[in-house]
Protein backbone atom coordinates (compact mmCIF):
# COMPACT_ATOMS: atom_id res chain seq x y z
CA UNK A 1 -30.34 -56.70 -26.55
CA UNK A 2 -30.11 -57.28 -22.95
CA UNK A 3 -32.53 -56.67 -20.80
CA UNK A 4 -33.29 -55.66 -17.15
CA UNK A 5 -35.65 -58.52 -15.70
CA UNK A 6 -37.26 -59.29 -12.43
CA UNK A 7 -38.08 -63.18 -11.60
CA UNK A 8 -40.49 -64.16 -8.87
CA UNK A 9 -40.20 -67.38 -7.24
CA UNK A 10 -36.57 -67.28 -7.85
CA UNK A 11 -36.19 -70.31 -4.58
CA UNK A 12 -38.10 -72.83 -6.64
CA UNK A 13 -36.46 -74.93 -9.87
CA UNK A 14 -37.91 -72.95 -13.02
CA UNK A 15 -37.23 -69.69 -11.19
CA UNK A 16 -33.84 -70.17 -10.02
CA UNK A 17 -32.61 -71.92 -13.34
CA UNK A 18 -34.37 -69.85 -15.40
CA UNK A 19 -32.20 -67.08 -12.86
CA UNK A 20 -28.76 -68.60 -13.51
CA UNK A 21 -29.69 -68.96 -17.71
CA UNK A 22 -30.54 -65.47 -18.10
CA UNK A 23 -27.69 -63.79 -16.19
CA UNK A 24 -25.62 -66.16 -18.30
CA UNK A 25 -26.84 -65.25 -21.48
CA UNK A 26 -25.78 -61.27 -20.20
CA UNK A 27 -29.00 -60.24 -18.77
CA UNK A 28 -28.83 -58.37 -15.32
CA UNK A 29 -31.30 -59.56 -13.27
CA UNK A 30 -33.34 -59.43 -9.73
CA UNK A 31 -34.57 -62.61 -8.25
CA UNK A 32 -37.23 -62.91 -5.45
CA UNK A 33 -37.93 -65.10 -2.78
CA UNK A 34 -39.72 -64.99 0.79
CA UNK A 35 -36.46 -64.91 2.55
CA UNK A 36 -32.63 -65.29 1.47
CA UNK A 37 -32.37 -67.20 4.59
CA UNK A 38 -33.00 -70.72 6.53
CA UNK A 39 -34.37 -73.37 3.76
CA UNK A 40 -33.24 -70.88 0.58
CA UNK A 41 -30.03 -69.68 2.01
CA UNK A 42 -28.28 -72.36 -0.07
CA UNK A 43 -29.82 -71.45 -3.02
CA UNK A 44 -30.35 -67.94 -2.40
CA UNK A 45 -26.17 -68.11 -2.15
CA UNK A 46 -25.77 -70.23 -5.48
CA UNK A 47 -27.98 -67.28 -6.99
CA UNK A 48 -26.00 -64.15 -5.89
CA UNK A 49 -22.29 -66.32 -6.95
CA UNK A 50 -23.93 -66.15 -10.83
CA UNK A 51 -24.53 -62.79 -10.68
CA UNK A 52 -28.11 -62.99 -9.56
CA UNK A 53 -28.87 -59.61 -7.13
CA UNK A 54 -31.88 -61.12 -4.86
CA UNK A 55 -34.81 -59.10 -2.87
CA UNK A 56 -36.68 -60.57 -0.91
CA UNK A 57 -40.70 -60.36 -1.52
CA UNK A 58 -43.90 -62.15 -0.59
CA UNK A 59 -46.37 -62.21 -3.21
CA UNK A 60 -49.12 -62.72 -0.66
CA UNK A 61 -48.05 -59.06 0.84
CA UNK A 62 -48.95 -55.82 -1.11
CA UNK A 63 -46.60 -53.91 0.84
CA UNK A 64 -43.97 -56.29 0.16
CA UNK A 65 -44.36 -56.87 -3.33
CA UNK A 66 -44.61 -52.69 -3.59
CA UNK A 67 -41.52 -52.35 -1.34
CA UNK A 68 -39.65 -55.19 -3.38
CA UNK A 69 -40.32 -53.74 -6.76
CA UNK A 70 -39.04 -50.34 -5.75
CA UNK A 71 -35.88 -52.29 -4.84
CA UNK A 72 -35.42 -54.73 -7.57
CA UNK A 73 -35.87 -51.00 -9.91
CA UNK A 74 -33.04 -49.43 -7.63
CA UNK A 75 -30.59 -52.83 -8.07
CA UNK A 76 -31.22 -52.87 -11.87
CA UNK A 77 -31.67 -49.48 -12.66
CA UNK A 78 -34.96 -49.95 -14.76
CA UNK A 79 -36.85 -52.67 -15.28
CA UNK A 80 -38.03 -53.92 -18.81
CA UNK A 81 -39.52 -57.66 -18.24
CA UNK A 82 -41.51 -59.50 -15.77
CA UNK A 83 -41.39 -62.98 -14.92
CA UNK A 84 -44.57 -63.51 -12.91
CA UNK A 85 -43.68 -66.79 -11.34
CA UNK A 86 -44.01 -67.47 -8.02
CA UNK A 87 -46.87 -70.11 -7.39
CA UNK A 88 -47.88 -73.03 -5.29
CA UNK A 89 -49.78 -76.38 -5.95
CA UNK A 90 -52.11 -78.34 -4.50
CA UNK A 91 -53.07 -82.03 -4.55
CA UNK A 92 -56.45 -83.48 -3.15
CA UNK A 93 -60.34 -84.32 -3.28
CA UNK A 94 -61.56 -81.20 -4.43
CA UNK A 95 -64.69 -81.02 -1.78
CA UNK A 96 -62.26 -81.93 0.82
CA UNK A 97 -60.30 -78.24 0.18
CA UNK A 98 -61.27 -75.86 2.85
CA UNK A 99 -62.22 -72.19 1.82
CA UNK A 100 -58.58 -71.57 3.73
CA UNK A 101 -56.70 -73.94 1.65
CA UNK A 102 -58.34 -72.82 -1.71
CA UNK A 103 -57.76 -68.85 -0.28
CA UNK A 104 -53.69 -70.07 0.06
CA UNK A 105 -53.61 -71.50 -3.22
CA UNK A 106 -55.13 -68.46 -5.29
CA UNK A 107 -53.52 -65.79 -2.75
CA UNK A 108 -50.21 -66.73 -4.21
CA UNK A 109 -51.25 -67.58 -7.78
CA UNK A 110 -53.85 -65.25 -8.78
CA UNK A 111 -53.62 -62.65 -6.32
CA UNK A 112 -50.11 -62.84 -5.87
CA UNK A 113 -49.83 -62.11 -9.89
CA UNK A 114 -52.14 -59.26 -9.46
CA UNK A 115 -50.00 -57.46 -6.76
CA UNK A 116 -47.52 -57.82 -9.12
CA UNK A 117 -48.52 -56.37 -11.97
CA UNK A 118 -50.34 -53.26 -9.93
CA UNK A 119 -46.13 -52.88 -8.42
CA UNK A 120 -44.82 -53.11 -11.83
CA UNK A 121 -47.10 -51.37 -14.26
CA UNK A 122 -46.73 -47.74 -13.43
CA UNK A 123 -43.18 -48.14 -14.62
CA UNK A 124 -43.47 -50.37 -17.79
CA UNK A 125 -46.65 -47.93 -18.76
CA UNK A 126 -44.35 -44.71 -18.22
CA UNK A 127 -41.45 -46.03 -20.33
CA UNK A 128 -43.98 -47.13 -23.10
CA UNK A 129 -42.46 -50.52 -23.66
CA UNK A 130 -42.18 -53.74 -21.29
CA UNK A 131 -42.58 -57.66 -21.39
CA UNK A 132 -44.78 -59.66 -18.73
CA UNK A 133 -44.04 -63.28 -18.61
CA UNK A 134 -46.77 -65.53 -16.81
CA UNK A 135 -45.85 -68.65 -15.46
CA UNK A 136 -49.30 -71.32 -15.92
CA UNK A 137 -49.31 -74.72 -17.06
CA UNK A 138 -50.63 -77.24 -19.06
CA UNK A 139 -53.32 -77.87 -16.63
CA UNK A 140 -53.85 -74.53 -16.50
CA UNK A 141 -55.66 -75.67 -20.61
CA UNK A 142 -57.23 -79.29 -18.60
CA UNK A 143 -58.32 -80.04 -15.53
CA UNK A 144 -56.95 -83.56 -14.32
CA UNK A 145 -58.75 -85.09 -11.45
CA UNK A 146 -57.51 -84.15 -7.64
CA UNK A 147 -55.78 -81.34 -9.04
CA UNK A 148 -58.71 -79.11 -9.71
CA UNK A 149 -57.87 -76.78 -6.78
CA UNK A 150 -54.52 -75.50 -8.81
CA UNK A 151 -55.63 -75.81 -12.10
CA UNK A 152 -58.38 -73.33 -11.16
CA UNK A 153 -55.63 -71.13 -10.12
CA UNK A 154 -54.19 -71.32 -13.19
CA UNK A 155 -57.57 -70.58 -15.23
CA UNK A 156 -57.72 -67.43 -13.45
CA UNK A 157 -54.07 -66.90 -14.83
CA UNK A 158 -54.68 -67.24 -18.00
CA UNK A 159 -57.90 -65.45 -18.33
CA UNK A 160 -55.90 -62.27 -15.98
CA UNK A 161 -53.12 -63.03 -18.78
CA UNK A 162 -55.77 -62.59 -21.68
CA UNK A 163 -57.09 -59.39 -20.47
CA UNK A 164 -53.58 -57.54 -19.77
CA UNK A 165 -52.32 -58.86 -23.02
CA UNK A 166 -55.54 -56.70 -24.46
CA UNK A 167 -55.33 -53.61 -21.99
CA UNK A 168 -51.70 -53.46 -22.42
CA UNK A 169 -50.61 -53.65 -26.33
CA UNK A 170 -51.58 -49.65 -26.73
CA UNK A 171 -48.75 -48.99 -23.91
CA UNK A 172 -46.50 -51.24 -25.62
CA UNK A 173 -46.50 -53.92 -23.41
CA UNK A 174 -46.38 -57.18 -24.52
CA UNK A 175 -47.91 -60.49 -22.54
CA UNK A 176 -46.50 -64.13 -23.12
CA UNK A 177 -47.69 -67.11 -20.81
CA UNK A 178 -45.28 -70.27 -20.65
CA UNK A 179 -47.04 -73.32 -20.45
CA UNK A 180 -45.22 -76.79 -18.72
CA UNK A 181 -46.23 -79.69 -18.37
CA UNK A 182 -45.41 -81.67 -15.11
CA UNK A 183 -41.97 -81.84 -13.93
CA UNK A 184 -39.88 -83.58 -11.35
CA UNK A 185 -38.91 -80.86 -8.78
CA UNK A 186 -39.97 -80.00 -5.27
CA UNK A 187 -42.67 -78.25 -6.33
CA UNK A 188 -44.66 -81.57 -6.71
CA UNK A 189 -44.01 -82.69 -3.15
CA UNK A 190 -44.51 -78.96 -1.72
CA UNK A 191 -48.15 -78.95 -3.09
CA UNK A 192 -51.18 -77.93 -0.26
CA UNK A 193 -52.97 -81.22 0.53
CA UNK A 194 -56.84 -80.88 1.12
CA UNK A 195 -57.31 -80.15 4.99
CA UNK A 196 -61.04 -81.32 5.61
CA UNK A 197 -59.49 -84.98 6.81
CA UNK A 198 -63.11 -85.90 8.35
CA UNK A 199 -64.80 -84.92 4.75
CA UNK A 200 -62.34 -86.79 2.90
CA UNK A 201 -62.63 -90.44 4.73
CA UNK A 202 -66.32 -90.21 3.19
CA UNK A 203 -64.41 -91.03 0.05
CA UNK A 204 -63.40 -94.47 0.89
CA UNK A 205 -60.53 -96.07 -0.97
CA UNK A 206 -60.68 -93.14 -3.39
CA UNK A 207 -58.91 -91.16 -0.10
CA UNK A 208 -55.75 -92.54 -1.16
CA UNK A 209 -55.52 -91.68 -4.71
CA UNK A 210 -54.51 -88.05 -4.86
CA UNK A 211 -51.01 -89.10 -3.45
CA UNK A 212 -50.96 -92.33 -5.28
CA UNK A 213 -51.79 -90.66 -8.57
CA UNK A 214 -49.25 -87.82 -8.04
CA UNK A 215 -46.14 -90.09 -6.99
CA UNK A 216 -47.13 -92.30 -9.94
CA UNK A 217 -46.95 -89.17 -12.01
CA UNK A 218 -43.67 -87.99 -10.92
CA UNK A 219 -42.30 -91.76 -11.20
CA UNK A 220 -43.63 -91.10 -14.99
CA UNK A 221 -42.26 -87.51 -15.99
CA UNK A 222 -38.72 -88.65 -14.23
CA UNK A 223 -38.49 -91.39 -16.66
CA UNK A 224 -38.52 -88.92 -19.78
CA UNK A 225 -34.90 -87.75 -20.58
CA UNK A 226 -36.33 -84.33 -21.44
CA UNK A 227 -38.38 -83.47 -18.99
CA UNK A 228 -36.34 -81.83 -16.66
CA UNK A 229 -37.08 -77.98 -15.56
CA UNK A 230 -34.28 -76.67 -17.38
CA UNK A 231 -36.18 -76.98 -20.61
CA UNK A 232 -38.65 -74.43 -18.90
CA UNK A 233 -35.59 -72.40 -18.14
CA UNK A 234 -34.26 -72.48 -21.73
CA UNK A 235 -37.31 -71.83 -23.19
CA UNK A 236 -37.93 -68.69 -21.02
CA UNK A 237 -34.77 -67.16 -22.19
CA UNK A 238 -35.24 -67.99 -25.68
CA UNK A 239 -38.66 -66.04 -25.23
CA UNK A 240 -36.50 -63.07 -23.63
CA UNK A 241 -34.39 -63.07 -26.35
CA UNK A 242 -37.00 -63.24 -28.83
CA UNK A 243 -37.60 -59.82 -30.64
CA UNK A 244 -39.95 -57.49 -29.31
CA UNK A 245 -43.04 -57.81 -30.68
CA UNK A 246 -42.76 -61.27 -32.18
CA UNK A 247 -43.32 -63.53 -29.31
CA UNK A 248 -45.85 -66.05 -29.33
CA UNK A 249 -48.52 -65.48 -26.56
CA UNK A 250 -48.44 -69.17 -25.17
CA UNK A 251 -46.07 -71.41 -24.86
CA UNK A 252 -46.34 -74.89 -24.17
CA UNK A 253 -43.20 -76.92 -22.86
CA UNK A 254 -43.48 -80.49 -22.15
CA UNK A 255 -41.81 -83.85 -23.39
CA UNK A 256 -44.66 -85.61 -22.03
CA UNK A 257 -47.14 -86.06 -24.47
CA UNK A 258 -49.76 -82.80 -23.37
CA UNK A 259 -47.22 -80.53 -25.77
CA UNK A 260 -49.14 -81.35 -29.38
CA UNK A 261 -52.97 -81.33 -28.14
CA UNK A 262 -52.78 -78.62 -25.62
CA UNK A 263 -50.94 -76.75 -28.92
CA UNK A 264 -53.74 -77.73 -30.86
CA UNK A 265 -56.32 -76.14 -28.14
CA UNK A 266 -54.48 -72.84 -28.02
CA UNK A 267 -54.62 -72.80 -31.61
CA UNK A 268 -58.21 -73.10 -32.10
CA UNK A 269 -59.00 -70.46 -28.74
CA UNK A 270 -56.51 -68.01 -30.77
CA UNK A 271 -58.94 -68.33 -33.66
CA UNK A 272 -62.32 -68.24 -31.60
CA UNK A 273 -60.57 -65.08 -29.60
CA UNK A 274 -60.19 -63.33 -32.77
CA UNK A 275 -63.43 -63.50 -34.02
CA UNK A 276 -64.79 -62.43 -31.23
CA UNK A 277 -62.80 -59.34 -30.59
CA UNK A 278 -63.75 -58.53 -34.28
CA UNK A 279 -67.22 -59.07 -33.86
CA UNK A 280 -67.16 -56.43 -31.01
CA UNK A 281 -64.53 -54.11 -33.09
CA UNK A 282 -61.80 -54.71 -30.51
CA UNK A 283 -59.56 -56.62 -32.71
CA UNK A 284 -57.09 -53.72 -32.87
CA UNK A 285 -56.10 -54.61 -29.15
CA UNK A 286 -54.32 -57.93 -30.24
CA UNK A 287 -52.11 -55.89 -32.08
CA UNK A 288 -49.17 -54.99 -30.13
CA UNK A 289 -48.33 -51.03 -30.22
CA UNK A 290 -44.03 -51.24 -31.22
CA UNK A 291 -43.79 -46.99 -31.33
């Protein structure tokens, strides 16, 4: 079945790959992106030569994300899946994160995801049936030190991703979350430092470690064959083309060692989250309505 999909974030490396796989595998689809122009022309230009129709959208903007939807429905005529991704990192001392540097971090990541799914809904809830993909990430599962600010982000992601997956399944709207590790693209250099310079020279030599401990990371991940963002890509579109109804909630892609434990953490949440939707006679919204 092919399907009609929209894909935030379509600039960065999982968005635009996972773009280019899914209009190869026959899929029409609508990428986003702040602007088609200046640092994204280039890419925005690759894009539309695979057969990728672009609109342009900031997350951080209801109107825009309202007004992009609208179009991205026109260009496809429809819209069946969702692939929230759009996001932004950030790398620092955690006290040393303003209120304003925390504020950009979630208004793109949690917020941005919200305006989203308010756009979209309406639609998928109309037609009865519908697939939202969430982009979080292992550390979304772990927080890792001076990248607290983003993984708390990413909490809020999943736990947003949790309750539509719940609120959802009687429209017929099924809820995955893909889960990578950390991978060598821009979006690792891109990432919002901590702007509070005066706080953070309390810290001493411990001022330096954030970007120490993230280029030693990306040094790391480069030197593993597999971990390249194209595996995120691939493993979106197998999701896509996964039947509806039988695709796994999360999914964890890394080549890294996090794949196995994180796993084994979802597993055992799974488990707690049933019981506890039974013991308040709920469970019937983990099962996905397929009329």
């Amino acid at each position: 079945m092919k399907h009609k999909i929209l894909v935030t974030g379509a600039s960065g490396a999982f968005g635009s790959l996972t773009c280019m796989q899914l209009a190869e595998n026959g899929h029409q689809v609508v990428g986003t992106m702040r602007s088609i122009n200046g640092k994204n022309e280039a890419i925005a230009n690759e894009l539309k030569s695979r057969g990728v129709a672009l609109v342009e959208m900031d997350v951080t903007n209801e109107e825009s994300v309202n007004k992009g939807v609208a179009s991205a429905i026109e260009l496809l005529g429809g819209l069946d899946t969702v692939f929230n991704n759009a996001g932004i990192g950030a790398n620092g001392i955690l006290e040393c994160f303003t209120i304003n540097d925390l504020q950009k971090v979630f208004d793109v990541n949690v917020f941005g995801v919200q305006r989203l799914m308010r756009a979209v809904l309406p639609h998928l809830r109309q037609q009865g049936k519908g697939t939202i993909i969430h982009t979080s990430s292992c550390i979304g599962r772990v927080t890792t030190p001076f990248l607290a600010a983003y993984s708390a982000s990413k909490y809020a992601l999943e736990s947003l991703a949790e309750g539509y997956r719940a609120e959802l399944s009687g429209f017929g709207i099924e809820s995955c979350i893909i889960e990578p590790g950390g991978f060598p693209t821009g979006f690792m250099s891109g990432m919002i430092p901590s702007g509070d310079i005066e706080r953070t020279n309390h810290y001493g030599e411990m001022a330096s470690l954030p970007e120490t401990s993230i280029n030693g990371y990306v040094a790391y991940v480069e030197s593993i064959p597999e971990q390249r963002p194209k595996r995120v890509a691939e493993a979106v579109v197998d999701l896509v083309n996964t039947p509806f109804g039988e695709k796994p909630f999360r999914n964890v892609v890394d080549f890294s060692g996090l794949k196995q434990p994180i796993e084994t953490y979802n597993k055992a949440l799974w488990e707690t989250t049933k019981a506890i939707y039974t013991a308040n006679g709920v469970a019937n919204l983990l099962t996905l309505n397929k009329d």
